[in-house]
PDB file of N, CA and C in Angstrom:
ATOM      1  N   UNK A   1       0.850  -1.165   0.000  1.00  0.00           N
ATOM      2  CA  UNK A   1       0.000   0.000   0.000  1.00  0.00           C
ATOM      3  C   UNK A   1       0.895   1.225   0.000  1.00  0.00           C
ATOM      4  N   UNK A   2       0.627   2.075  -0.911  1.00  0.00           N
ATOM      5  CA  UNK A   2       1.211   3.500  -0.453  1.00  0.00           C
ATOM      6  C   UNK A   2       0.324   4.309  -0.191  1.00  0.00           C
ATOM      7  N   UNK A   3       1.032   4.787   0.551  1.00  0.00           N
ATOM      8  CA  UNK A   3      -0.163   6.579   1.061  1.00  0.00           C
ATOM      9  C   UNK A   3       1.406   7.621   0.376  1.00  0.00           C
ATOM     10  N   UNK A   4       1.319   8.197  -0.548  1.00  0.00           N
ATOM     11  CA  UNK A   4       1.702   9.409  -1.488  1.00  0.00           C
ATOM     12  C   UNK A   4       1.604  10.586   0.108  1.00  0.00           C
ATOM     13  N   UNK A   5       2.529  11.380  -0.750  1.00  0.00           N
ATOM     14  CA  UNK A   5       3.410  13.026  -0.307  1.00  0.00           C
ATOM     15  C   UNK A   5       1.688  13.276  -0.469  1.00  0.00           C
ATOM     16  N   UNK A   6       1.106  14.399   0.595  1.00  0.00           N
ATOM     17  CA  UNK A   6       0.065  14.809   0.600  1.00  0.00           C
ATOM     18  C   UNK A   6       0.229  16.312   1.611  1.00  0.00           C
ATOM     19  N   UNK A   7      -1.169  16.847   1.479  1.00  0.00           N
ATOM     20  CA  UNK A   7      -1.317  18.146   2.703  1.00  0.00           C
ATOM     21  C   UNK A   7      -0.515  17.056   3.810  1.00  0.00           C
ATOM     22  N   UNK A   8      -0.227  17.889   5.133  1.00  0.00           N
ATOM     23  CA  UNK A   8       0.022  16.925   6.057  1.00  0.00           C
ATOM     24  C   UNK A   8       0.841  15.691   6.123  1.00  0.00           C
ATOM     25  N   UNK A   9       1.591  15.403   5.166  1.00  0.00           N
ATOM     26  CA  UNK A   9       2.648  14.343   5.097  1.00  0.00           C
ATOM     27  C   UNK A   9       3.800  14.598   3.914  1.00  0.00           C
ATOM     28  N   UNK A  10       4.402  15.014   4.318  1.00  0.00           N
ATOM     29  CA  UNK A  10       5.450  15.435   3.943  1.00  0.00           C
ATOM     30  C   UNK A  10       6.310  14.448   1.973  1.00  0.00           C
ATOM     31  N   UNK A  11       6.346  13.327   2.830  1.00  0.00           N
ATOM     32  CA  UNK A  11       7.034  12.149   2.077  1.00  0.00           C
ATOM     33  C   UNK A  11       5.961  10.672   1.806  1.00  0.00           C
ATOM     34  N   UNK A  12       6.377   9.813   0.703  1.00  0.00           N
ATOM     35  CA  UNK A  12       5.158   9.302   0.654  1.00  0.00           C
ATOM     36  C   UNK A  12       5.955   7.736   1.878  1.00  0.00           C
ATOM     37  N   UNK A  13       4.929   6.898   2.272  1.00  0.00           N
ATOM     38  CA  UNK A  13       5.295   5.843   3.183  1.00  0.00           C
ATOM     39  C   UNK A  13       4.942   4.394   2.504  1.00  0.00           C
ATOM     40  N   UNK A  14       5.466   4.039   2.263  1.00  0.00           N
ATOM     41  CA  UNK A  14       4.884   2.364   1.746  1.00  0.00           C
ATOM     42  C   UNK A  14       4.309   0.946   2.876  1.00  0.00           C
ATOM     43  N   UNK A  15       3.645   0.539   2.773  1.00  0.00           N
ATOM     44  CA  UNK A  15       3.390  -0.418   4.118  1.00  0.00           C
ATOM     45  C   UNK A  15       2.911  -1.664   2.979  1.00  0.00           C
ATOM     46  N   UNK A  16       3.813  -2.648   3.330  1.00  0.00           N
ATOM     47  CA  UNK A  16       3.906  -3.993   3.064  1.00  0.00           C
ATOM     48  C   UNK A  16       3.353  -5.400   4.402  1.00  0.00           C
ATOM     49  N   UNK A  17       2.775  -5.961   3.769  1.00  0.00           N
ATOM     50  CA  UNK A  17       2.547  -7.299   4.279  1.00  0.00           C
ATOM     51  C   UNK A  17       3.053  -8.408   3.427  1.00  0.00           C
ATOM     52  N   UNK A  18       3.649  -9.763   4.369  1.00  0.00           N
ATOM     53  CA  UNK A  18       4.249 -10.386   3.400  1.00  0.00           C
ATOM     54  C   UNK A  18       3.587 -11.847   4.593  1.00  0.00           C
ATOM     55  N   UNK A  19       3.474 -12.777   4.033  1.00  0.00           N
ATOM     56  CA  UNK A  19       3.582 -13.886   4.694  1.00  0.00           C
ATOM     57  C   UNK A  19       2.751 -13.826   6.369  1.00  0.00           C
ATOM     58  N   UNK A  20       1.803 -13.190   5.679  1.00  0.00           N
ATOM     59  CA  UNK A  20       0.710 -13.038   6.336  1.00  0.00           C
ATOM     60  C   UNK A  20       0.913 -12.698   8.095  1.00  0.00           C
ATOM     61  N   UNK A  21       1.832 -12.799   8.565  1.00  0.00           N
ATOM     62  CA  UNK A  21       2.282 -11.893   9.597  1.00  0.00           C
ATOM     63  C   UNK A  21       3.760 -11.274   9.744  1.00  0.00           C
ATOM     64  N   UNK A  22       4.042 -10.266   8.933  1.00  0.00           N
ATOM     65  CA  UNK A  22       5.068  -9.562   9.074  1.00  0.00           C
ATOM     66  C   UNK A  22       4.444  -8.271   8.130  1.00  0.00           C
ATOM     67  N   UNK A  23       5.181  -7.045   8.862  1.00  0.00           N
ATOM     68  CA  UNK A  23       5.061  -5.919   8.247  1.00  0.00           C
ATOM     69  C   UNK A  23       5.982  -4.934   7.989  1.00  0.00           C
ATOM     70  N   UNK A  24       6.213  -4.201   6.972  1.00  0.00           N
ATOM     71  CA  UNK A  24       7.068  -3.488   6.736  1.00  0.00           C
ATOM     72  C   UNK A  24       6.602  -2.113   6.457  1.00  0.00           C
ATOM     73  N   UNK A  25       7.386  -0.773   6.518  1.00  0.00           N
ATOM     74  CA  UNK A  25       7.407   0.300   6.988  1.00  0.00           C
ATOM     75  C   UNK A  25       8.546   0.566   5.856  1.00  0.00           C
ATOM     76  N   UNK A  26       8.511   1.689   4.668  1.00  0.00           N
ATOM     77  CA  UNK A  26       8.959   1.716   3.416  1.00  0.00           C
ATOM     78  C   UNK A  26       9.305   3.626   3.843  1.00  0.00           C
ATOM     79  N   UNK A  27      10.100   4.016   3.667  1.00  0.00           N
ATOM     80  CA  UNK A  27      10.399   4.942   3.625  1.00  0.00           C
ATOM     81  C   UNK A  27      11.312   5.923   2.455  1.00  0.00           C
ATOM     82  N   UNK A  28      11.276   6.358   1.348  1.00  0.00           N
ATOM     83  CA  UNK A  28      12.831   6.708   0.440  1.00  0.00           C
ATOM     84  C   UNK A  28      12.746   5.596   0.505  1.00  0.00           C
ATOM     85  N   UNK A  29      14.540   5.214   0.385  1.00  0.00           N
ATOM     86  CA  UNK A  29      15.563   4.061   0.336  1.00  0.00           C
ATOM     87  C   UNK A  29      15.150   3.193   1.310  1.00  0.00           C
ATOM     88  N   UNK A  30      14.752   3.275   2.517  1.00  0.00           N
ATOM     89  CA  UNK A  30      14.562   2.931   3.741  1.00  0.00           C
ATOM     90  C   UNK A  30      13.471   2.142   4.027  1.00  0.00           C
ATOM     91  N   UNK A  31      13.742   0.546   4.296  1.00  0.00           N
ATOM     92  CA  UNK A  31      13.071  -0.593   4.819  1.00  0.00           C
ATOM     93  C   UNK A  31      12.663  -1.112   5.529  1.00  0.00           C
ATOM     94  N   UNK A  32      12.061  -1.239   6.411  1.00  0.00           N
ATOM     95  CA  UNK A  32      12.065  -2.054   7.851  1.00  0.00           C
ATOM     96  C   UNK A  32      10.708  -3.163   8.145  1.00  0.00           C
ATOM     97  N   UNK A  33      11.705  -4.086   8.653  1.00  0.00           N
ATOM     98  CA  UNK A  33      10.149  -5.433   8.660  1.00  0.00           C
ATOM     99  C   UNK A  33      10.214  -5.773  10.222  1.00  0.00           C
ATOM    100  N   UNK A  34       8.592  -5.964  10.763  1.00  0.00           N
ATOM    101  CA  UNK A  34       8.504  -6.232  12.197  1.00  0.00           C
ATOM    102  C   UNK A  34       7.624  -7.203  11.704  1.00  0.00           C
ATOM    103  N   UNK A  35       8.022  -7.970  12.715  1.00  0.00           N
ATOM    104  CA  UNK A  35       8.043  -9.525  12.701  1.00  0.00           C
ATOM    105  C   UNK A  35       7.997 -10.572  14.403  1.00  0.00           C
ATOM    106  N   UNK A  36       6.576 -11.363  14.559  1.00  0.00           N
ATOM    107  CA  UNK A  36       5.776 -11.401  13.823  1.00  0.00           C
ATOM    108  C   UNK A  36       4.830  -9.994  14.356  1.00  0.00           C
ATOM    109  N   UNK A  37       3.502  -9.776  13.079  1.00  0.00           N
ATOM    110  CA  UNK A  37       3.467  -8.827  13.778  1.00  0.00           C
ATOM    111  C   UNK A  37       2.188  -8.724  14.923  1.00  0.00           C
ATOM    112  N   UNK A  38       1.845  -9.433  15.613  1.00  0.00           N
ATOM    113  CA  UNK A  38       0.950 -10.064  16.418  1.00  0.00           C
ATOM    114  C   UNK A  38       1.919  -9.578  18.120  1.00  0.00           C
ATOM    115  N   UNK A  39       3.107  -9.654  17.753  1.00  0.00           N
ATOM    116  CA  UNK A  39       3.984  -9.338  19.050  1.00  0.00           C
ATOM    117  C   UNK A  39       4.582  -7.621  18.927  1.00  0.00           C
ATOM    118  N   UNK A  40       4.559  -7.203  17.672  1.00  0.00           N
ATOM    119  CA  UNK A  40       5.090  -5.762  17.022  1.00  0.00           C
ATOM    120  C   UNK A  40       3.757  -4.866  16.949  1.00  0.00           C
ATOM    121  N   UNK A  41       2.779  -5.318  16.882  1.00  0.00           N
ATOM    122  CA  UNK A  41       1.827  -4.341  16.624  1.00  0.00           C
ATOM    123  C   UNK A  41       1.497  -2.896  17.358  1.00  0.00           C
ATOM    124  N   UNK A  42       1.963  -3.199  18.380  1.00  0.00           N
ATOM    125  CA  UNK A  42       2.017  -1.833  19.503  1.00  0.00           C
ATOM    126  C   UNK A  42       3.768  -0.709  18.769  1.00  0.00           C
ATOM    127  N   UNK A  43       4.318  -2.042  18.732  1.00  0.00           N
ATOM    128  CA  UNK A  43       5.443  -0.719  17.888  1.00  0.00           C
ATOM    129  C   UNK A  43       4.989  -0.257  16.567  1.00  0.00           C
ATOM    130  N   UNK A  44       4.968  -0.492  15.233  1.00  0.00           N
ATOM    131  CA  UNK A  44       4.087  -0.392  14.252  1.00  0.00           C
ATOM    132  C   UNK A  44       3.378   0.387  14.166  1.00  0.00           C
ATOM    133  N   UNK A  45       2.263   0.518  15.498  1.00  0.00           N
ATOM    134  CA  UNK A  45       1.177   1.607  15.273  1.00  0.00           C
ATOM    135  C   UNK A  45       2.210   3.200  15.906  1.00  0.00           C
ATOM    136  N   UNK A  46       2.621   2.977  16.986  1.00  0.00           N
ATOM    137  CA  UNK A  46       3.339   4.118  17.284  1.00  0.00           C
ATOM    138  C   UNK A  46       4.381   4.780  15.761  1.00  0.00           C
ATOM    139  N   UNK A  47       4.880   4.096  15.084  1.00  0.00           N
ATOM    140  CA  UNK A  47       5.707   4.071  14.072  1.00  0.00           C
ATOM    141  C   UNK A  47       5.603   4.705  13.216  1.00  0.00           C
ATOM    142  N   UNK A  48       3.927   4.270  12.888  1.00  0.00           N
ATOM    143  CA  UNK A  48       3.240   5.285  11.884  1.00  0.00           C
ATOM    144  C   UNK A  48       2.465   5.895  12.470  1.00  0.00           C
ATOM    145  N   UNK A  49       2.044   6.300  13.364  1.00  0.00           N
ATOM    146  CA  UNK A  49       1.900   7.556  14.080  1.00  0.00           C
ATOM    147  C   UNK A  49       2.729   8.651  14.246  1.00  0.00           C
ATOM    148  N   UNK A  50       4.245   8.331  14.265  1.00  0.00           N
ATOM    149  CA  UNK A  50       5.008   9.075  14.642  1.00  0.00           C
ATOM    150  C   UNK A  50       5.692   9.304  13.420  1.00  0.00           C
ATOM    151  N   UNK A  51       5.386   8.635  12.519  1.00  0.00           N
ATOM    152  CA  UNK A  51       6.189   9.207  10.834  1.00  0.00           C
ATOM    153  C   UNK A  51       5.131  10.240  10.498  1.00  0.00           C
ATOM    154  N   UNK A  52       3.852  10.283  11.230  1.00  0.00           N
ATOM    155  CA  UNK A  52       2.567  11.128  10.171  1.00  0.00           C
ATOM    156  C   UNK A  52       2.940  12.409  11.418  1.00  0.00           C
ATOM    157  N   UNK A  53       2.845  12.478  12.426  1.00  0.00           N
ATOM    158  CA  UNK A  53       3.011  13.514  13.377  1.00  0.00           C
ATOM    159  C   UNK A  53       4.203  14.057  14.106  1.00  0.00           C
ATOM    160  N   UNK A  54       5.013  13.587  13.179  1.00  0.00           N
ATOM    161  CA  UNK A  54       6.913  14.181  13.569  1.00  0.00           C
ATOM    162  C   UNK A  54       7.094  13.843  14.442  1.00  0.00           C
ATOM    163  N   UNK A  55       6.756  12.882  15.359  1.00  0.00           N
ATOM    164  CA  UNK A  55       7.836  12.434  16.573  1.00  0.00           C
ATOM    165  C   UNK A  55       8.683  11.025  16.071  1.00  0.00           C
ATOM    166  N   UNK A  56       8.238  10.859  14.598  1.00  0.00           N
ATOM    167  CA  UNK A  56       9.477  10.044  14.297  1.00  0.00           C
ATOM    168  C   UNK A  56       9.962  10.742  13.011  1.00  0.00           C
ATOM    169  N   UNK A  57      11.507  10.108  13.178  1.00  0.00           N
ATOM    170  CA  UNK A  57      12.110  10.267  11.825  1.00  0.00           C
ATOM    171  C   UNK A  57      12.879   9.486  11.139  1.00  0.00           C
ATOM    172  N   UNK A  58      13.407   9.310   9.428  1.00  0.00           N
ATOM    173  CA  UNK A  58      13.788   8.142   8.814  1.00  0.00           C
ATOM    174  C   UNK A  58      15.149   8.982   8.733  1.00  0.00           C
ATOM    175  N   UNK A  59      16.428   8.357   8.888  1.00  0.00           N
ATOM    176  CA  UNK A  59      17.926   8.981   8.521  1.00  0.00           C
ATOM    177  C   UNK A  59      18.186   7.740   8.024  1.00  0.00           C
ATOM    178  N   UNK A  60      18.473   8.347   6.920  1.00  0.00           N
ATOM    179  CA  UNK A  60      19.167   7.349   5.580  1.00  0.00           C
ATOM    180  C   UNK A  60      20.643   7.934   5.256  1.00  0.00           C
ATOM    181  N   UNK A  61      21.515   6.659   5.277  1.00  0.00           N
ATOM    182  CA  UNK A  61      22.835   6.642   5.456  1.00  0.00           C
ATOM    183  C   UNK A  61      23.754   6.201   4.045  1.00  0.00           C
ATOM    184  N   UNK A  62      24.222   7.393   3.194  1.00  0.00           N
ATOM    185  CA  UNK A  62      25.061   6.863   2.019  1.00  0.00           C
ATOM    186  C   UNK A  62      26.403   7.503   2.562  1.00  0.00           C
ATOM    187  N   UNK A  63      27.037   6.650   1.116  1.00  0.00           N
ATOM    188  CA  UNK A  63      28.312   6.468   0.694  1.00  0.00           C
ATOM    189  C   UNK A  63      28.358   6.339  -0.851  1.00  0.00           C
ATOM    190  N   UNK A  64      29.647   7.311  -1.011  1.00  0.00           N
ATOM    191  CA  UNK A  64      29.359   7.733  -2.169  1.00  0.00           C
ATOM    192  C   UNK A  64      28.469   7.703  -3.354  1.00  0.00           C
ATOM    193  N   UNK A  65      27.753   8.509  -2.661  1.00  0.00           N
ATOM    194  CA  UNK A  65      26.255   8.778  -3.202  1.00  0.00           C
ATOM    195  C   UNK A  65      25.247   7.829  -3.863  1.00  0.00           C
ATOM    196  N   UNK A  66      25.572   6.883  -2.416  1.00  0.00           N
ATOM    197  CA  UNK A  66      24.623   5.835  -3.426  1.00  0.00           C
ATOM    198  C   UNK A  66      24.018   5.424  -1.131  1.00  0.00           C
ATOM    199  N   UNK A  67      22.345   5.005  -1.405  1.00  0.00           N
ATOM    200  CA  UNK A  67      22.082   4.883   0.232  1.00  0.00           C
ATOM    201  C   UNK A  67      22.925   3.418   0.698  1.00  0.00           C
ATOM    202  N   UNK A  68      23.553   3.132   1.533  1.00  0.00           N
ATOM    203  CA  UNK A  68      23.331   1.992   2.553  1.00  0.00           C
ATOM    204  C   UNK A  68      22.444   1.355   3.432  1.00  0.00           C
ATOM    205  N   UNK A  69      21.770   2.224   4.131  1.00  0.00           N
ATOM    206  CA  UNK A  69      20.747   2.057   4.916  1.00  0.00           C
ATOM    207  C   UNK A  69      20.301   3.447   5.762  1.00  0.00           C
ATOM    208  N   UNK A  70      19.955   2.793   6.691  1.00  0.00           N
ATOM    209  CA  UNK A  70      19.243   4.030   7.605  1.00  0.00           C
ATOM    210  C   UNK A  70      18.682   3.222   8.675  1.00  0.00           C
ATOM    211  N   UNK A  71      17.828   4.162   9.725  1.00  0.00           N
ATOM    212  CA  UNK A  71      16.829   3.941  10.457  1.00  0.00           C
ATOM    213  C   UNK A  71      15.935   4.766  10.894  1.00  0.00           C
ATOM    214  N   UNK A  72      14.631   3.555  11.597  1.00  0.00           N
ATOM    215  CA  UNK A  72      13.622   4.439  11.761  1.00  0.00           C
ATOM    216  C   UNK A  72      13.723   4.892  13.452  1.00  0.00           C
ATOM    217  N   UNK A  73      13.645   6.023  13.648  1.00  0.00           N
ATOM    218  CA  UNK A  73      13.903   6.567  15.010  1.00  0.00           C
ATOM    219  C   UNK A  73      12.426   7.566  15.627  1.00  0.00           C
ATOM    220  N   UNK A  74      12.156   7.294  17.034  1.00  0.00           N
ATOM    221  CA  UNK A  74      11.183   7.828  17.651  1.00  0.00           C
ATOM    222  C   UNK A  74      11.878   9.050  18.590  1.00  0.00           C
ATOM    223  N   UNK A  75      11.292  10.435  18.495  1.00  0.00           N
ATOM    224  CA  UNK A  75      11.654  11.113  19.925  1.00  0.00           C
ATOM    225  C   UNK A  75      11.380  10.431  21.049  1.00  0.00           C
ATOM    226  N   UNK A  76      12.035  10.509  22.000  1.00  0.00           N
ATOM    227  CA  UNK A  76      11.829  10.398  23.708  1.00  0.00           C
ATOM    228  C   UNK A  76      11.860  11.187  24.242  1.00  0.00           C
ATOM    229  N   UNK A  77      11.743  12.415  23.689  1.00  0.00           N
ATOM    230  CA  UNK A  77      11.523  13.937  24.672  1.00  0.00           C
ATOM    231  C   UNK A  77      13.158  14.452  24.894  1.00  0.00           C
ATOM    232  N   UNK A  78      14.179  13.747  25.197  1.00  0.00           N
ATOM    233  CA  UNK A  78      15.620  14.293  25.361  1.00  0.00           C
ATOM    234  C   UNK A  78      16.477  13.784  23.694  1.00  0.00           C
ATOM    235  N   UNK A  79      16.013  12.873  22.862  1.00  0.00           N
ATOM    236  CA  UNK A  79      16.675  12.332  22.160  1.00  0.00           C
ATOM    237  C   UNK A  79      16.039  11.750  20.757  1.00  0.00           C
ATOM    238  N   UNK A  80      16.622  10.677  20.640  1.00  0.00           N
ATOM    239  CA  UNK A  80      16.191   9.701  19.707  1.00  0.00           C
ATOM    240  C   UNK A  80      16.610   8.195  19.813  1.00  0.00           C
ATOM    241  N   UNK A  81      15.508   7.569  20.065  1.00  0.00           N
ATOM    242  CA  UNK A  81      15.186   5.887  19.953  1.00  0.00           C
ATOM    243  C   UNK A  81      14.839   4.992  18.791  1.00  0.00           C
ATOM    244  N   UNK A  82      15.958   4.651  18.456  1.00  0.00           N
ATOM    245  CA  UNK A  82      16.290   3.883  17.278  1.00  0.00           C
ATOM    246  C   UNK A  82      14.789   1.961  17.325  1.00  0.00           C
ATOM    247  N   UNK A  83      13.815   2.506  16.416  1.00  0.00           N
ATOM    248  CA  UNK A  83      13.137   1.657  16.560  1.00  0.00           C
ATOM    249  C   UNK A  83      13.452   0.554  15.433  1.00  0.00           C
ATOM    250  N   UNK A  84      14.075   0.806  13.814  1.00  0.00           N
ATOM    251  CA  UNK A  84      14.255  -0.443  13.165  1.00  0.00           C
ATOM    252  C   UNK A  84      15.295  -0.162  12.648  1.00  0.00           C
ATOM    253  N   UNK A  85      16.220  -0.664  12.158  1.00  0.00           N
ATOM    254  CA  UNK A  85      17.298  -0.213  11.423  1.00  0.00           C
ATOM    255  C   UNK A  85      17.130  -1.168  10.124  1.00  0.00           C
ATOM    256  N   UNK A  86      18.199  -0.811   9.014  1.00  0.00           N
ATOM    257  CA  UNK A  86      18.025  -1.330   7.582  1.00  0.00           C
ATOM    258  C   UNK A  86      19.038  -0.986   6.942  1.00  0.00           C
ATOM    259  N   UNK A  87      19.861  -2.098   6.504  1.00  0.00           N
ATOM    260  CA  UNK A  87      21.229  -2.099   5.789  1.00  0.00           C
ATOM    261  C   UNK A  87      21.016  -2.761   4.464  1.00  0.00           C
ATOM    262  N   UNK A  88      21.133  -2.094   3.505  1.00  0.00           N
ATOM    263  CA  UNK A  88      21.441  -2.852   2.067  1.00  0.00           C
ATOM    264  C   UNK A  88      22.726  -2.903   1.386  1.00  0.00           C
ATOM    265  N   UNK A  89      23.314  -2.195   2.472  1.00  0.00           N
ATOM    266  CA  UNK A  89      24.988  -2.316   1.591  1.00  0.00           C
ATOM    267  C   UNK A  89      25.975  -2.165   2.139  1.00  0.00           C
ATOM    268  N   UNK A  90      27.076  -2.040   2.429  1.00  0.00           N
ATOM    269  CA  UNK A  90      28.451  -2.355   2.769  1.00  0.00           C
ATOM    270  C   UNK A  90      28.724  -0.591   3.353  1.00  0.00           C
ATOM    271  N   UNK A  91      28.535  -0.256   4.567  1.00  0.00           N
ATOM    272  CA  UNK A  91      29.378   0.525   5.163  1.00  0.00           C
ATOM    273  C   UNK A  91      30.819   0.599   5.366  1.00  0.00           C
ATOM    274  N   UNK A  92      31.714   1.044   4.149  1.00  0.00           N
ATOM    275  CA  UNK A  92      33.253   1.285   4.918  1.00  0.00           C
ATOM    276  C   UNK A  92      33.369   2.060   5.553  1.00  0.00           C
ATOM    277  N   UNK A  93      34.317   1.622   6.088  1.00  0.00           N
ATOM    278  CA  UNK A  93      34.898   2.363   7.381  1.00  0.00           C
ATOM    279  C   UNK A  93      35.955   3.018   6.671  1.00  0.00           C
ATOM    280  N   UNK A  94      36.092   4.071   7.236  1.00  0.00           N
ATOM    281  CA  UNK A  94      37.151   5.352   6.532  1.00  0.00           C
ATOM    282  C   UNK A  94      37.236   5.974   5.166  1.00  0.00           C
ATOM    283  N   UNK A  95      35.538   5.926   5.108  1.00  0.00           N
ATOM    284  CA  UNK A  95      35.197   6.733   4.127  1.00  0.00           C
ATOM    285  C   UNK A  95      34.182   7.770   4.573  1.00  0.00           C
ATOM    286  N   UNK A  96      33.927   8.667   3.708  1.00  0.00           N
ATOM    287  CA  UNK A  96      32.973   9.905   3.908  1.00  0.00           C
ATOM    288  C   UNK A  96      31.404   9.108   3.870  1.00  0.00           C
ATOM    289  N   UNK A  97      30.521   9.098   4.995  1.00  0.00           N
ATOM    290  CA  UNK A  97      29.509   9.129   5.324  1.00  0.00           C
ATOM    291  C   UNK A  97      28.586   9.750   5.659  1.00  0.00           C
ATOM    292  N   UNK A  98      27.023  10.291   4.673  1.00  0.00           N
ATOM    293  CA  UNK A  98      26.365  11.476   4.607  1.00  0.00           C
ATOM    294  C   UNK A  98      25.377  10.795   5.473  1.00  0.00           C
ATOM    295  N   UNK A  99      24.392  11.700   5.969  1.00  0.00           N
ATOM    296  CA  UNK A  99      22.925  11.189   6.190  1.00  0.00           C
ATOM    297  C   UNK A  99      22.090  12.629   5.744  1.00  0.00           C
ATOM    298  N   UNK A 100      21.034  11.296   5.565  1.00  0.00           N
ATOM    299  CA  UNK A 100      19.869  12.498   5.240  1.00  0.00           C
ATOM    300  C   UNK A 100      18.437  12.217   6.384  1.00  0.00           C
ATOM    301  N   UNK A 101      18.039  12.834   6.887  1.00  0.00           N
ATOM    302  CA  UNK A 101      16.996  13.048   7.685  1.00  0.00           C
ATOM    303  C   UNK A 101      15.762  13.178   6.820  1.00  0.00           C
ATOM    304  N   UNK A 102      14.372  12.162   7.223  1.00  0.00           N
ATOM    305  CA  UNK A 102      13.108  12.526   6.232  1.00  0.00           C
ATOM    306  C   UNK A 102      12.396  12.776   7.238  1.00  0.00           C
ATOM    307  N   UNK A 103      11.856  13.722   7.923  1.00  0.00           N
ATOM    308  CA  UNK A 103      10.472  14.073   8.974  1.00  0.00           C
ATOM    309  C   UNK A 103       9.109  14.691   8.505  1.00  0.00           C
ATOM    310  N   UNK A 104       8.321  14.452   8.840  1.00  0.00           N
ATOM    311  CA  UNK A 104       7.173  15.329   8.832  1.00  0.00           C
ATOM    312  C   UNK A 104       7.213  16.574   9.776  1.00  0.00           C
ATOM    313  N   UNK A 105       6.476  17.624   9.898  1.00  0.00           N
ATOM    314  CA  UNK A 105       7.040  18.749  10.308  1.00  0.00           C
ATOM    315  C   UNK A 105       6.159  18.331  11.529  1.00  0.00           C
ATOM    316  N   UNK A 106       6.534  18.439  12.761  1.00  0.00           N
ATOM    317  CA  UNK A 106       5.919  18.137  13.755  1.00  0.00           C
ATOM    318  C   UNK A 106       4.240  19.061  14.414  1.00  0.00           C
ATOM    319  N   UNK A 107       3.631  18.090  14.932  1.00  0.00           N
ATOM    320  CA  UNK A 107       2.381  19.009  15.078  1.00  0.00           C
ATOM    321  C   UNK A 107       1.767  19.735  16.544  1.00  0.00           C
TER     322      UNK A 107
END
């Protein structure tokens, strides 16, 4: 399913089901599967709650200009709580590493 860039949402979000209990959370470049989701469902809903109302955000992580991964992160009021992470490619070490931040503008 996608829900598209709209009033009120900044970026569009993809939400996948696969194998009838697991779910995924599609962001940009950015992947994440909770699993099963019968035990995840309380994270999940906060997840996309918090991608539509800015207390979460997606930081996607390249190297030379191509993504590696990222993750999906929740505020905690002092910080940020790394809720899924997602690697598709080979982080070296001792090279230049960008990130990009995707939020909704908080409400």
């Amino acid at each position: 399913m996608s829900v598209p860039a709209q009033p009120g949402l900044a970026f569009e979000i993809i939400l996948g089901l696969q194998n009838t209990d697991e779910v995924n959370i599609g962001v940009d470049t950015f992947w994440s599967t909770f699993f099963p989701f019968e035990r995840v469902s309380a994270v999940v809903e906060q997840a996309l709650d918090g991608l539509v109302n800015g207390d979460c955000t997606v930081v996607i992580v390249s190297q030379f200009g191509r993504s590696v991964g990222g993750s999906l992160q929740r505020h905690n009021g002092e910080g940020w709580d790394v809720v899924a992470t997602y690697w598709n490619g080979i982080r070296l070490p001792f090279f230049h590493t960008s990130e990009r931040e995707i939020r909704n503008p908080r409400r």
